[in-house]
Protein backbone atom coordinates (compact mmCIF):
# COMPACT_ATOMS: atom_id res chain seq x y z
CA UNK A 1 -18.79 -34.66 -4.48
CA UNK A 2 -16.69 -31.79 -4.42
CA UNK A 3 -14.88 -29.46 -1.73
CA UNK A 4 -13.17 -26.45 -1.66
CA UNK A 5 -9.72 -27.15 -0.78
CA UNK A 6 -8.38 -23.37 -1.09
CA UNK A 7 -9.97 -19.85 -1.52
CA UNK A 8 -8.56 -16.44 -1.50
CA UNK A 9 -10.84 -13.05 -2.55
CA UNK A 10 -8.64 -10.82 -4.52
CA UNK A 11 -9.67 -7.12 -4.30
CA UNK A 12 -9.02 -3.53 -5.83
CA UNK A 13 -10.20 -0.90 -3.79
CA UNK A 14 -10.04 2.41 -4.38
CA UNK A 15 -9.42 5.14 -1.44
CA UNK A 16 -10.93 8.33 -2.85
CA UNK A 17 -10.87 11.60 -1.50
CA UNK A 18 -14.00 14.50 -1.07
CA UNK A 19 -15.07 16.43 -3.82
CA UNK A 20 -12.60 19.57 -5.24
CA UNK A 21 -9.10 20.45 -4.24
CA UNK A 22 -7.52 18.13 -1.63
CA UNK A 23 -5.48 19.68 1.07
CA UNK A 24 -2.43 18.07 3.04
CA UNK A 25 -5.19 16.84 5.91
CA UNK A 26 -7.21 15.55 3.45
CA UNK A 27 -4.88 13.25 2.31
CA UNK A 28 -3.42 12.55 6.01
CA UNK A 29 -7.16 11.37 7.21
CA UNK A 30 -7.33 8.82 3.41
CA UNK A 31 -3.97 7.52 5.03
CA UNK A 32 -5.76 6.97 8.31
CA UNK A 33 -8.77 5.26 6.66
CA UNK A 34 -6.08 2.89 4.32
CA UNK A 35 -4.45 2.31 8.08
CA UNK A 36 -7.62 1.80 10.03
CA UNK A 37 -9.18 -0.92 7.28
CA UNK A 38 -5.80 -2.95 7.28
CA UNK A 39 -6.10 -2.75 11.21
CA UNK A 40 -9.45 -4.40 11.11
CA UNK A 41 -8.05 -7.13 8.77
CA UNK A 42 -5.60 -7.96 11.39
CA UNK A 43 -8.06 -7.56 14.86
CA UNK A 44 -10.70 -9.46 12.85
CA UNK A 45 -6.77 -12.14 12.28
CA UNK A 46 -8.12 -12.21 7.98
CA UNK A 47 -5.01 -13.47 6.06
CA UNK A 48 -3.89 -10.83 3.66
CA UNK A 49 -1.10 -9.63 1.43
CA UNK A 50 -1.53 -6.01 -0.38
CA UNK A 51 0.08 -7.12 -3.95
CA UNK A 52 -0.04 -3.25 -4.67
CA UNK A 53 -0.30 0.27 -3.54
CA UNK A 54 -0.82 3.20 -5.96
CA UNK A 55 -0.84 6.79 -5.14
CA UNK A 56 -2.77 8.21 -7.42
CA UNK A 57 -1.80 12.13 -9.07
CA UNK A 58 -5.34 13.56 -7.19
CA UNK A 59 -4.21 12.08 -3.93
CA UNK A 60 -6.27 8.76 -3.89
CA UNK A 61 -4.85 5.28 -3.39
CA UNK A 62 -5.74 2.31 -4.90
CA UNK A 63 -4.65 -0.88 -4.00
CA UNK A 64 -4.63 -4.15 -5.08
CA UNK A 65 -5.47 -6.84 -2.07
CA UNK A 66 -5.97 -11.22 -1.74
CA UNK A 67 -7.59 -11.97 1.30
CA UNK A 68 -9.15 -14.48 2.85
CA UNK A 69 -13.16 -15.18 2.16
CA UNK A 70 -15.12 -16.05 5.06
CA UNK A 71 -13.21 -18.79 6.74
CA UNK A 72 -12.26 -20.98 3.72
CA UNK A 73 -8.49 -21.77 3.94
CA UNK A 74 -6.37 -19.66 1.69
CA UNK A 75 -3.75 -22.68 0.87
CA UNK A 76 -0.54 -21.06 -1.00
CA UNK A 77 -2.32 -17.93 -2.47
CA UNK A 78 -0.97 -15.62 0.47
CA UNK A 79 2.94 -17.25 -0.13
């Protein structure tokens, strides 16, 4: 028999902005959206630890996330 003892779901997600030129707000509301997902990681209490966060030269972020899967215990991945 086995059992998972640990889990963690490690994620890169890109934040991309509209089509053409991006303006100042356009930028400003990708912030918001990066803000408003890490907010629902927290209300929704998911374990998580953003390993990195890259600005990319349009604009865009990407960053690089573990997290917790469902409600499998993460064990020392988030240390």
């Amino acid at each position: 028999m086995k059992r998972i003892r640990a889990a963690c779901l490690e994620q890169t997600i890109h934040f991309l902005l509209k089509d053409g030129t991006p303006s100042e707000a356009d930028k400003q509301q990708l912030r918001k959206e990066f803000e408003a997902y890490k907010t629902q990681l927290e209300r929704n209490k998911t374990p998580y630890k953003i390993m990195e966060e890259c600005e990319q030269p349009d604009g865009s972020l990407i960053i690089k996330i573990k997290r917790q899967n469902n409600s499998q215990p993460v064990g020392d991945y988030l240390l």
